[in-house]
Protein backbone atom coordinates (compact mmCIF):
# COMPACT_ATOMS: atom_id res chain seq x y z
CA UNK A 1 103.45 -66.36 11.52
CA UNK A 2 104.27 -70.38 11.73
CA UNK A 3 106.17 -71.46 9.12
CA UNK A 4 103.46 -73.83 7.90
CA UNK A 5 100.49 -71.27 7.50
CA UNK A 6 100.56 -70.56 4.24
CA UNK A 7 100.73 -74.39 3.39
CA UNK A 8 97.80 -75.66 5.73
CA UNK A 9 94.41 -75.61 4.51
CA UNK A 10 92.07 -72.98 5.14
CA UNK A 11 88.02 -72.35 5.14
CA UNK A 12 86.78 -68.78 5.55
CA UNK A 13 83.26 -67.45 5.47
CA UNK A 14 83.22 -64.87 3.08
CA UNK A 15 79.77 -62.32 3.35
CA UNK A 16 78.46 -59.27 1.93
CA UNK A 17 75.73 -56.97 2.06
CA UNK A 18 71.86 -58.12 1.05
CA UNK A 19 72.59 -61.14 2.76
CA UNK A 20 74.90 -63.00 0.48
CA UNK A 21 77.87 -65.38 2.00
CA UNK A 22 80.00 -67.99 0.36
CA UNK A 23 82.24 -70.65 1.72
CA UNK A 24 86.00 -70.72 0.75
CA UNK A 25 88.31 -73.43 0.80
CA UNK A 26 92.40 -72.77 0.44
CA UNK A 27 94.06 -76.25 -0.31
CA UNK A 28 97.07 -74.68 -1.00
CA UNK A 29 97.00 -72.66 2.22
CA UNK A 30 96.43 -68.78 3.22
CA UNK A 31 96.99 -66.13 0.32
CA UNK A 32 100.22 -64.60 1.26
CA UNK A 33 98.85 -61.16 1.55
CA UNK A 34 95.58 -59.44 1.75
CA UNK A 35 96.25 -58.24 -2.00
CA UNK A 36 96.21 -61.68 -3.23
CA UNK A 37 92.98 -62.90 -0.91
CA UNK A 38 91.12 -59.83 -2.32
CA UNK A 39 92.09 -61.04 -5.90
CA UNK A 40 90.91 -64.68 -4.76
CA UNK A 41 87.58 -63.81 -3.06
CA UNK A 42 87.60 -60.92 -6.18
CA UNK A 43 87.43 -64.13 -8.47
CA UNK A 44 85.58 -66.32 -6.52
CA UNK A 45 82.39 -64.45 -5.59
CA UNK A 46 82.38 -62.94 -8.90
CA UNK A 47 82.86 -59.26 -7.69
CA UNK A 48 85.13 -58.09 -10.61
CA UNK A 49 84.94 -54.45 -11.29
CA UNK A 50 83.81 -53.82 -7.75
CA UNK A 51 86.06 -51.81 -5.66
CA UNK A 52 86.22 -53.24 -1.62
CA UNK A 53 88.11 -53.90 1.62
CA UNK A 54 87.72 -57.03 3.46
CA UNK A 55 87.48 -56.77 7.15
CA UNK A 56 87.90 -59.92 9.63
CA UNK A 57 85.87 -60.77 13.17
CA UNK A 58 88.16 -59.39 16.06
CA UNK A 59 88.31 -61.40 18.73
CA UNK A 60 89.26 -58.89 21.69
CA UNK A 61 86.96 -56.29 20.47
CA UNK A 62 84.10 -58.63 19.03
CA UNK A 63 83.80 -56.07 15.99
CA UNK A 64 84.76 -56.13 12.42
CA UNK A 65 88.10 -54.71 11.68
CA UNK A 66 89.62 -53.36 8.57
CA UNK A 67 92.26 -56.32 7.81
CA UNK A 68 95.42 -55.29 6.80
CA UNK A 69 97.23 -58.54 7.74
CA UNK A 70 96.36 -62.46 6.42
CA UNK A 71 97.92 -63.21 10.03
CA UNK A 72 95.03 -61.87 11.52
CA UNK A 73 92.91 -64.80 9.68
CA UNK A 74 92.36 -68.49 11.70
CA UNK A 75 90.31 -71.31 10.28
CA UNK A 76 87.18 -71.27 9.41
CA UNK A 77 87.23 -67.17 10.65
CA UNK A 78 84.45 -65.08 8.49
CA UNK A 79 85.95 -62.21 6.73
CA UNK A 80 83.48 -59.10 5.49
CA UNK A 81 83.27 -57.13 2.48
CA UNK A 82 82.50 -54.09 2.16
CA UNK A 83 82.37 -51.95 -1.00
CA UNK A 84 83.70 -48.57 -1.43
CA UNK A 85 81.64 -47.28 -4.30
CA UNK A 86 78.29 -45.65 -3.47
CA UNK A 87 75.99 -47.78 -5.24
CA UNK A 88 77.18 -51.14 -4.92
CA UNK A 89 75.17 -51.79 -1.63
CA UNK A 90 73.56 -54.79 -3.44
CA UNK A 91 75.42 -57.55 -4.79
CA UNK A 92 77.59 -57.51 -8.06
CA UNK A 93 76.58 -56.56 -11.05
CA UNK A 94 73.82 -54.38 -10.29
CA UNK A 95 73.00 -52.33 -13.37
CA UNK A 96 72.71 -48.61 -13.62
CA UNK A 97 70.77 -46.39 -11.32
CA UNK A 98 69.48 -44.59 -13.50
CA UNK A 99 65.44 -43.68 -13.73
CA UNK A 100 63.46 -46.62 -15.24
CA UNK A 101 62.95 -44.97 -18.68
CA UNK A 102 65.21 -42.60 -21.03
CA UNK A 103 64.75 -39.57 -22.44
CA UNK A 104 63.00 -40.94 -25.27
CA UNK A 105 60.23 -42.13 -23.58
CA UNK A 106 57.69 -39.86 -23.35
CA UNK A 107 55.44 -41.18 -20.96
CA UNK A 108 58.87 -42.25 -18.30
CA UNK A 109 60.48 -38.42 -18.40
CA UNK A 110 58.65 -36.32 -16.30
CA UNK A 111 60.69 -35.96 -13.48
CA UNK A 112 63.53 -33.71 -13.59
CA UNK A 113 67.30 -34.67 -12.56
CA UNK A 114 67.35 -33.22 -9.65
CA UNK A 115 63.90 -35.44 -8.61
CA UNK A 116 64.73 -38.63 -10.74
CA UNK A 117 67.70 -40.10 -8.90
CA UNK A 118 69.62 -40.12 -5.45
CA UNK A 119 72.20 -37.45 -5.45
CA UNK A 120 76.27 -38.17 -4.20
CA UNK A 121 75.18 -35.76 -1.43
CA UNK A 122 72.07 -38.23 -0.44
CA UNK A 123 74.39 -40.97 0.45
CA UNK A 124 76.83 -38.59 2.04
CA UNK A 125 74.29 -37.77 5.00
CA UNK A 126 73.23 -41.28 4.94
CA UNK A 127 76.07 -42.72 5.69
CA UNK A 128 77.56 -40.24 7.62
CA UNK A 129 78.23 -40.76 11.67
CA UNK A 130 75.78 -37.82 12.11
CA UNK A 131 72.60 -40.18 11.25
CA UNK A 132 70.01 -40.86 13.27
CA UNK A 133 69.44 -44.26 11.82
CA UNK A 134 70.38 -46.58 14.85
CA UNK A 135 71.32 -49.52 12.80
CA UNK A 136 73.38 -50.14 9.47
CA UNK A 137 72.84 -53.94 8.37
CA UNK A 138 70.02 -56.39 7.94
CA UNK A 139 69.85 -59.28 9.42
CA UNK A 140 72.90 -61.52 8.26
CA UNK A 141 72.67 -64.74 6.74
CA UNK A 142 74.31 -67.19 7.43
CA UNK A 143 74.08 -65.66 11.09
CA UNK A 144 77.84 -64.72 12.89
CA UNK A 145 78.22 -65.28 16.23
CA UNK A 146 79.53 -63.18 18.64
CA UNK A 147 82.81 -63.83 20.57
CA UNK A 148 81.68 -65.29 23.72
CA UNK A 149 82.95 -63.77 27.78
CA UNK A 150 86.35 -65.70 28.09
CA UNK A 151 85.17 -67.96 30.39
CA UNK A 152 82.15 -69.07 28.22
CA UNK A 153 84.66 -68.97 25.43
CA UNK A 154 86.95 -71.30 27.27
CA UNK A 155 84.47 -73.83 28.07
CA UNK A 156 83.59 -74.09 25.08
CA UNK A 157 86.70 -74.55 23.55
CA UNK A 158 87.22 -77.53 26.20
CA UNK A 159 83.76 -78.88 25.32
CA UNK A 160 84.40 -78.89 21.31
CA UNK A 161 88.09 -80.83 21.98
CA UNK A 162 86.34 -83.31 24.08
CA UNK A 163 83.57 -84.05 21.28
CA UNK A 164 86.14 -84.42 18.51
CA UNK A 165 88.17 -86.77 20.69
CA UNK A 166 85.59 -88.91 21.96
CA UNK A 167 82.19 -87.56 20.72
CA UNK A 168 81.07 -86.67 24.03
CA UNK A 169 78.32 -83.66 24.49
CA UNK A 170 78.18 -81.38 26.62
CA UNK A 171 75.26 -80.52 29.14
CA UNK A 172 75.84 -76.51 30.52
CA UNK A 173 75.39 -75.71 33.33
CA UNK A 174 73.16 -72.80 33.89
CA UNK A 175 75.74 -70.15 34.15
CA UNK A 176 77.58 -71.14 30.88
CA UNK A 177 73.89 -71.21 29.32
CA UNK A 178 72.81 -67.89 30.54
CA UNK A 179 75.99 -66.56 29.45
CA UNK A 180 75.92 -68.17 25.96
CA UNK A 181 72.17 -67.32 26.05
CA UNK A 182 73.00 -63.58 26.92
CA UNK A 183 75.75 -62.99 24.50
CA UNK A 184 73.63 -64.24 21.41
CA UNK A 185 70.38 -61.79 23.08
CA UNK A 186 72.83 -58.88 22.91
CA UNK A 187 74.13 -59.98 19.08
CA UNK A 188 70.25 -60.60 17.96
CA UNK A 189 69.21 -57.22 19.16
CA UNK A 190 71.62 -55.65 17.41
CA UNK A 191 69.61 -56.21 14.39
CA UNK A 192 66.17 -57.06 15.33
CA UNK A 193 63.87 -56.78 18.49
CA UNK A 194 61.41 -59.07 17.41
CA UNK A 195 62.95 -62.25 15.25
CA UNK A 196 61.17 -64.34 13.51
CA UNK A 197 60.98 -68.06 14.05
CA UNK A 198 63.54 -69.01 11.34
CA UNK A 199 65.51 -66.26 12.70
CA UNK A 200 65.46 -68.10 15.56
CA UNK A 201 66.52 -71.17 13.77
CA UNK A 202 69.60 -69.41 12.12
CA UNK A 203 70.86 -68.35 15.28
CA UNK A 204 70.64 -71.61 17.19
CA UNK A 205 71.82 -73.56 14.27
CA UNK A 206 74.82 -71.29 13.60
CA UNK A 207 75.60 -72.32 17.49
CA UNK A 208 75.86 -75.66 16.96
CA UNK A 209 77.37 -75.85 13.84
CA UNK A 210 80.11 -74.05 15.42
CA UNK A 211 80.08 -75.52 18.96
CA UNK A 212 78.89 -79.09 17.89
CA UNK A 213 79.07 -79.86 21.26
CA UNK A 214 76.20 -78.05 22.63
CA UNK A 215 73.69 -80.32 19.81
CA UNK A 216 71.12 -82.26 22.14
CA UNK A 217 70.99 -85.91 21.76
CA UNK A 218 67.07 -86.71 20.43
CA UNK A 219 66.34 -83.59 18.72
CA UNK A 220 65.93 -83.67 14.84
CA UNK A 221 67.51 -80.80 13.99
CA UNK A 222 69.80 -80.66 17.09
CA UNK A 223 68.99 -76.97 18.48
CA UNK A 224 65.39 -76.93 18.92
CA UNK A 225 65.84 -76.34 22.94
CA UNK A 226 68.01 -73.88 22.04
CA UNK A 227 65.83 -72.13 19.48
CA UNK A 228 63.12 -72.25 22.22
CA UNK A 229 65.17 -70.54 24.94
CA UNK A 230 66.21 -68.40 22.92
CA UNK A 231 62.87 -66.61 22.24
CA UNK A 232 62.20 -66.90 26.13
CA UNK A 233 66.13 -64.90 26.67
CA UNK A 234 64.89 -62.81 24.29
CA UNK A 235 61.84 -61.83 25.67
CA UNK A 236 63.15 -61.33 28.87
CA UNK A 237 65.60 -59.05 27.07
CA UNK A 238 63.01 -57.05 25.61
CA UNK A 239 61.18 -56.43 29.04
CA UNK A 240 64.59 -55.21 30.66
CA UNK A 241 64.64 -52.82 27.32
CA UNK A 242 61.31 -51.34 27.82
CA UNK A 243 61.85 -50.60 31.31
CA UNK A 244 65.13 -48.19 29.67
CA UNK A 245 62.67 -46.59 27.68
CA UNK A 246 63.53 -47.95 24.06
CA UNK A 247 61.22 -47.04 21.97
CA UNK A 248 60.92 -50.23 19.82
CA UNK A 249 59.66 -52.33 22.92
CA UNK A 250 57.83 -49.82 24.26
CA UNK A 251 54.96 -48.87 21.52
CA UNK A 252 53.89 -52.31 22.42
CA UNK A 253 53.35 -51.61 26.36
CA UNK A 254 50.04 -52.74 27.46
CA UNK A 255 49.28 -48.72 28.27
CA UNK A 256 49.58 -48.05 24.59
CA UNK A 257 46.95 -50.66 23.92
CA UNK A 258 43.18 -49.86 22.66
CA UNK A 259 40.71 -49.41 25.22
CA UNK A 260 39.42 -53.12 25.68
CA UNK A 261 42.32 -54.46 24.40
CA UNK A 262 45.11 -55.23 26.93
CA UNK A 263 46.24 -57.96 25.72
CA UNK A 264 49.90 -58.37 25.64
CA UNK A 265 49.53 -60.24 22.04
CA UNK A 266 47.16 -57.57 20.75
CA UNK A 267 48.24 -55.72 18.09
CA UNK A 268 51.71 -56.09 18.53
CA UNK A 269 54.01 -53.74 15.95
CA UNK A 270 57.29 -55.02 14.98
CA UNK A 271 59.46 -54.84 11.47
CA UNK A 272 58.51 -55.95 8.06
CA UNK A 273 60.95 -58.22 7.03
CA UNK A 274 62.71 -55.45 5.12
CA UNK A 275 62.92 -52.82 8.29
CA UNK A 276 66.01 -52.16 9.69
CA UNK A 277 65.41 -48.99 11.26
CA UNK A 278 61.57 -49.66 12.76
CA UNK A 279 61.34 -47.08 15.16
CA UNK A 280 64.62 -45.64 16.22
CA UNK A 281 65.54 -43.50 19.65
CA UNK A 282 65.56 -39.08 19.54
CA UNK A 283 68.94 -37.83 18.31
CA UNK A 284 70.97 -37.20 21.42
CA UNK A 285 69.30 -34.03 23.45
CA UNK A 286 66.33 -34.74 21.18
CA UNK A 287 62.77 -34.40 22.30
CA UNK A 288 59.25 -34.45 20.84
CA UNK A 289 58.97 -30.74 21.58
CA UNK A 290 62.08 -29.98 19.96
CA UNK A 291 61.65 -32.08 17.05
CA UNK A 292 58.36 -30.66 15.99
CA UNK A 293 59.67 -27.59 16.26
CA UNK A 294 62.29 -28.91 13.62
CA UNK A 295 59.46 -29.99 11.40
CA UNK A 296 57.71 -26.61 11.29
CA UNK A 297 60.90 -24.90 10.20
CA UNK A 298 61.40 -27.67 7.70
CA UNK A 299 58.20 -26.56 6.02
CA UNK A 300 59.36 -23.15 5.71
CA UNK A 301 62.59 -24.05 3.96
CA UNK A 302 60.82 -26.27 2.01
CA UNK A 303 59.28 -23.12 0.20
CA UNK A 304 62.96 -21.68 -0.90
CA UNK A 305 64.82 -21.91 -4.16
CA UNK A 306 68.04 -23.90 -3.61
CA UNK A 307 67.50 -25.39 -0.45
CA UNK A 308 67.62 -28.90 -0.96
CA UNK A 309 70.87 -29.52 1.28
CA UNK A 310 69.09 -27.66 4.38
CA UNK A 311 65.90 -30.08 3.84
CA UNK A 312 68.03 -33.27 3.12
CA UNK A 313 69.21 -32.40 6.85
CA UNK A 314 66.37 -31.43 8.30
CA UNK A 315 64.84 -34.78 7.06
CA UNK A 316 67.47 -36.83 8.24
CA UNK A 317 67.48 -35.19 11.59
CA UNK A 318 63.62 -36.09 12.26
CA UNK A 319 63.91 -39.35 10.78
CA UNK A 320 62.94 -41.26 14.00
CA UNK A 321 60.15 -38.62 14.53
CA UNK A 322 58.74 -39.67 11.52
CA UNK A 323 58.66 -42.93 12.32
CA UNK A 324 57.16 -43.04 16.10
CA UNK A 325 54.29 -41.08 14.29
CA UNK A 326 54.11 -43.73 11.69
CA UNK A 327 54.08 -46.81 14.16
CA UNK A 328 52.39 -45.19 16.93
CA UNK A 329 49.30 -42.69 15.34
CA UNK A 330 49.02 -44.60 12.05
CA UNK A 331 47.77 -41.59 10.26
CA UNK A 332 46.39 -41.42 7.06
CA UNK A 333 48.39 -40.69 3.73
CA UNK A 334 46.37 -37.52 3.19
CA UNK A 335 47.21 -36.25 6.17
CA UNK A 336 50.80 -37.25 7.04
CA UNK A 337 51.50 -35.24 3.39
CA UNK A 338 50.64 -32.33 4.92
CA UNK A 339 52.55 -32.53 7.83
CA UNK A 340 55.23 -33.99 5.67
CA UNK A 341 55.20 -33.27 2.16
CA UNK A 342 59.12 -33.13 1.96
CA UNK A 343 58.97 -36.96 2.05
CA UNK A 344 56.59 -37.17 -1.38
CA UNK A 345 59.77 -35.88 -3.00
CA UNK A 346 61.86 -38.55 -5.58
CA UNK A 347 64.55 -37.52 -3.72
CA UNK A 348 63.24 -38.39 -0.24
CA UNK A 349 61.49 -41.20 -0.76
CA UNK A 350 65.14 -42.76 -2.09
CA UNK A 351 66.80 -41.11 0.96
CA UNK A 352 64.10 -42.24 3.30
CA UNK A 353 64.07 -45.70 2.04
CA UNK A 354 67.45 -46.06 2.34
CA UNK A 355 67.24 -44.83 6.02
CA UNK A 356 64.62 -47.94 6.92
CA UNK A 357 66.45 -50.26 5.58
CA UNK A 358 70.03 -49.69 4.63
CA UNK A 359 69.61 -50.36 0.87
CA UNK A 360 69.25 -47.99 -2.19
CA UNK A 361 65.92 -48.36 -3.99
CA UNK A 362 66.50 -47.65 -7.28
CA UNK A 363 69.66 -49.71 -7.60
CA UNK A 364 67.72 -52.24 -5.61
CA UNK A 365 64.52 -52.25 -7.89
CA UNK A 366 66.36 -52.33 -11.32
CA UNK A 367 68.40 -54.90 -10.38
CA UNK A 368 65.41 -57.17 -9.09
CA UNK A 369 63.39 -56.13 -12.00
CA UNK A 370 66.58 -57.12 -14.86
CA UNK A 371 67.05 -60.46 -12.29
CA UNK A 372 63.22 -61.56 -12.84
CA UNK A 373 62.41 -59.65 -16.46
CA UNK A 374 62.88 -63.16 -18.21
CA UNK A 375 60.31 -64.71 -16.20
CA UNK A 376 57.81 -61.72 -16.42
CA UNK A 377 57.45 -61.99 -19.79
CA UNK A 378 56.58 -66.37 -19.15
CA UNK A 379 54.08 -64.62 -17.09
CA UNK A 380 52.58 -62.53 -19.31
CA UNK A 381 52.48 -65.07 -21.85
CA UNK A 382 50.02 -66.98 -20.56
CA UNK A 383 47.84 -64.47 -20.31
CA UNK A 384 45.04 -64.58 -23.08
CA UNK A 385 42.44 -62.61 -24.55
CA UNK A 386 42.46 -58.85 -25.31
CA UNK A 387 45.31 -58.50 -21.90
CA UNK A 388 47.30 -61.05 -24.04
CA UNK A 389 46.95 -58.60 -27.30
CA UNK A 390 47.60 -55.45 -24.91
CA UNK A 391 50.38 -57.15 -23.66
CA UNK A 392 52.27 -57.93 -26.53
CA UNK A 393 51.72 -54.25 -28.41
CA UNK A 394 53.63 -53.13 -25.08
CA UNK A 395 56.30 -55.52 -26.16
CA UNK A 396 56.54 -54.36 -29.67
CA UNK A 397 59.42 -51.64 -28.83
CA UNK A 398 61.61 -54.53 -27.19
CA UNK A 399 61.72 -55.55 -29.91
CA UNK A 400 63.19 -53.33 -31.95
CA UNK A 401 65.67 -52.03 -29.58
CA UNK A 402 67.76 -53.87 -27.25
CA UNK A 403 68.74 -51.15 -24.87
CA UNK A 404 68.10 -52.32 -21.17
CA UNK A 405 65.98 -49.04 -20.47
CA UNK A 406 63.40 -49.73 -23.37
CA UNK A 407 63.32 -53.65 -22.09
CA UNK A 408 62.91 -52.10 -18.57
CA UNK A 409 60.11 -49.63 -19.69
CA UNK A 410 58.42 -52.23 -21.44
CA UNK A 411 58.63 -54.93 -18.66
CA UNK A 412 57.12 -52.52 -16.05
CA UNK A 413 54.24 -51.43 -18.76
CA UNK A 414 53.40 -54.90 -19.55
CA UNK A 415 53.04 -55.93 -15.50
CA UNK A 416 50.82 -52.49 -15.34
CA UNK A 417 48.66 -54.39 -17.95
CA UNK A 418 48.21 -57.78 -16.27
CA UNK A 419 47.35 -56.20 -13.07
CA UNK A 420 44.60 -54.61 -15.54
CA UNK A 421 46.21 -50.80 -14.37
CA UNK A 422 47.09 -47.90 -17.17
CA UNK A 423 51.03 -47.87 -17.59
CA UNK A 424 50.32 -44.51 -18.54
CA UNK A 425 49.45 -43.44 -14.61
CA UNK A 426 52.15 -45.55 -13.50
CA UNK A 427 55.10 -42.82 -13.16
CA UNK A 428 52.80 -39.82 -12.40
CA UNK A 429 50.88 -41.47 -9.75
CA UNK A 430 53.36 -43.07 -8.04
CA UNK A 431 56.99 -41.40 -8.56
């Protein structure tokens, strides 16, 4: 280590999961070990109590790594954390996990412990190396960029000195921008098939915010060329997929198109915004054959006594069966219960939301819900009439008791009410 890095300044990118990042600046140079930058980014992205390890962009292997050195760290390098307890997938301070009401509450109990919450086990199989989820993050924000080939890397190194120097651009030629065009492809479809347009925008602006040299002279925003051949790389990208077979490309193929439809922009299915998972590949060996045969024996054990481990496998194991006959056949809910009734389970629907898109949902929703509950209530204020009246007798217990759950229960009762619905159908219809 050079005897002046812990005195030079430093920036790092600090990120962590549901798409939070903060910026960094050390004035007084690098923490002297990885102790005392946990404490710091501990401090400064308010993650007290959480418990973490920081990981750091590898340059050789283009992959985070677990850092166990500062010396590993450059300027302006982006360093990841990642938690270690199970439920602190969203950010800090997300309150408890458990079910929206407490026992006190009639109308919020009927479920029993084994249905009300996602057990340890859950999370074991989710996160375990065995799942057939093909992806583990949503998209990031602000977007990381992959280490470029050498030789890309290189010139673009050159190109950066020269602009600081003098302020002089540079113009690729086409190999350097296929290769900067096919490294970013590779990094986008990593987490998405089909971006959106400000997707789009994130990726070319985190290129030239990084490479400044590569902004073009006489745009506004200085990427929008590369924004725009981006989406053509891309699409290119997606063709060579479907010719491998990938499943997420191919369910739009013109010969899975409506009869009088064959229109290459008909109809198109691709992610919610939320979807990580959209419609993943077979486990390895897998086939349709194999994996209904895998759903028919899942129905049997779903009629045993103390079986809930078997199914939790089972259901992880056909995940991506599930979803090609969600995206492809559409079926009905009526019917997709039958063939699936495993998945109408509290338990599975937390595992299987978790599975689409990497996040736990009642952790999620409780923290959303205590994040917004202040401006509910605005909401419901300005309601009038005999909804106004309704309203506020749902508030009543509130205010007698402070306890988050009765605040919680009455928050989710009073937004049944606006939306003119019976709170009293609102845990037995839907959980």
């Amino acid at each position: 280590i050079r005897k002046d890095y812990f005195r030079m300044a430093f920036k790092l990118q600090v990120i962590w999961e549901n798409e939070n990042s903060q910026k960094l600046t050390f004035n007084d140079g690098m923490p002297s070990s990885v102790h005392e930058l946990s404490k710091k980014i501990e401090d400064e992205c308010d993650l007290q109590g959480q418990q973490f390890r920081l990981q750091y962009m590898d340059k050789d292997f283009n992959k985070f790594m677990n850092l166990k050195s500062v010396s590993n760290l450059s300027d302006k390098d982006t360093v990841r954390v990642v938690f270690l307890n199970a439920n602190a997938s969203c950010v800090s301070h997300v309150p408890d996990v458990s079910p929206v009401a407490h026992s006190h509450s009639s109308d919020f109990h009927d479920a029993d412990n084994e249905n009300s919450s996602t057990s340890a086990s859950d999370t074991d199989i989710l996160s375990s190396s065995d799942s057939t989820s093909a992806r583990s993050s949503l998209w990031p924000s602000p977007f990381v960029l992959p280490r470029f080939p050498y030789d890309v890397q290189l010139k673009l190194d050159q190109g950066n000195s020269a602009f600081r120097s003098s302020g002089k651009f540079l113009i690729p030629d086409p190999k350097l921008k296929s290769g900067i065009l096919d490294a970013l492809a590779e990094e986008i479809i990593n987490f998405k098939a089909y971006p959106s347009y400000s997707e789009f925008s994130d990726v070319a602006e985190a290129l030239v915010d990084k490479h400044p040299c590569l902004k073009e002279q006489g745009s506004e925003s200085g990427y929008s060329g590369w924004k725009m051949s981006l989406k053509f790389k891309l699409a290119n990208y997606r063709r060579t997929l479907r010719g491998l077979g990938c499943p997420e490309v191919t369910v739009n193929a013109l010969k899975h198109k409506p009869e009088g439809k064959h229109s290459p922009a008909y109809g198109i299915k691709k992610p919610k915004k939320a979807e990580v998972n959209y419609c993943p590949v077979f486990p390895d060996g897998q086939t349709t054959e194999s994996q209904e045969k895998m759903r028919v024996e899942l129905l049997a054990e779903l009629q045993k006594n103390n079986n809930s481990e078997i199914v939790r496998k089972l259901m992880d194991m056909t995940f991506a069966y599930r979803r090609h006959e969600i995206v492809h056949d559409s079926p009905f809910v009526v019917d997709f219960k039958s063939r699936w009734p495993a998945l109408f389970q509290v338990r599975e629907i937390n595992a299987e939301f978790r599975r689409i898109t990497t996040l736990p949902l009642q952790s999620k929703f409780l923290y959303q819900l205590d994040r917004f509950s202040d401006d509910l209530l605005k909401v419901f204020l300005k309601k009038g009439g005999v909804i106004r009246k309704r309203i506020q007798d749902a508030m009543v217990p509130m205010s007698q008791n402070d306890n988050i759950e009765t605040k919680r229960e009455c928050i989710l009762k009073g937004l049944c009410i606006y939306l003119n619905e019976d709170p009293q159908h609102l845990v037995k219809e839907y959980l």
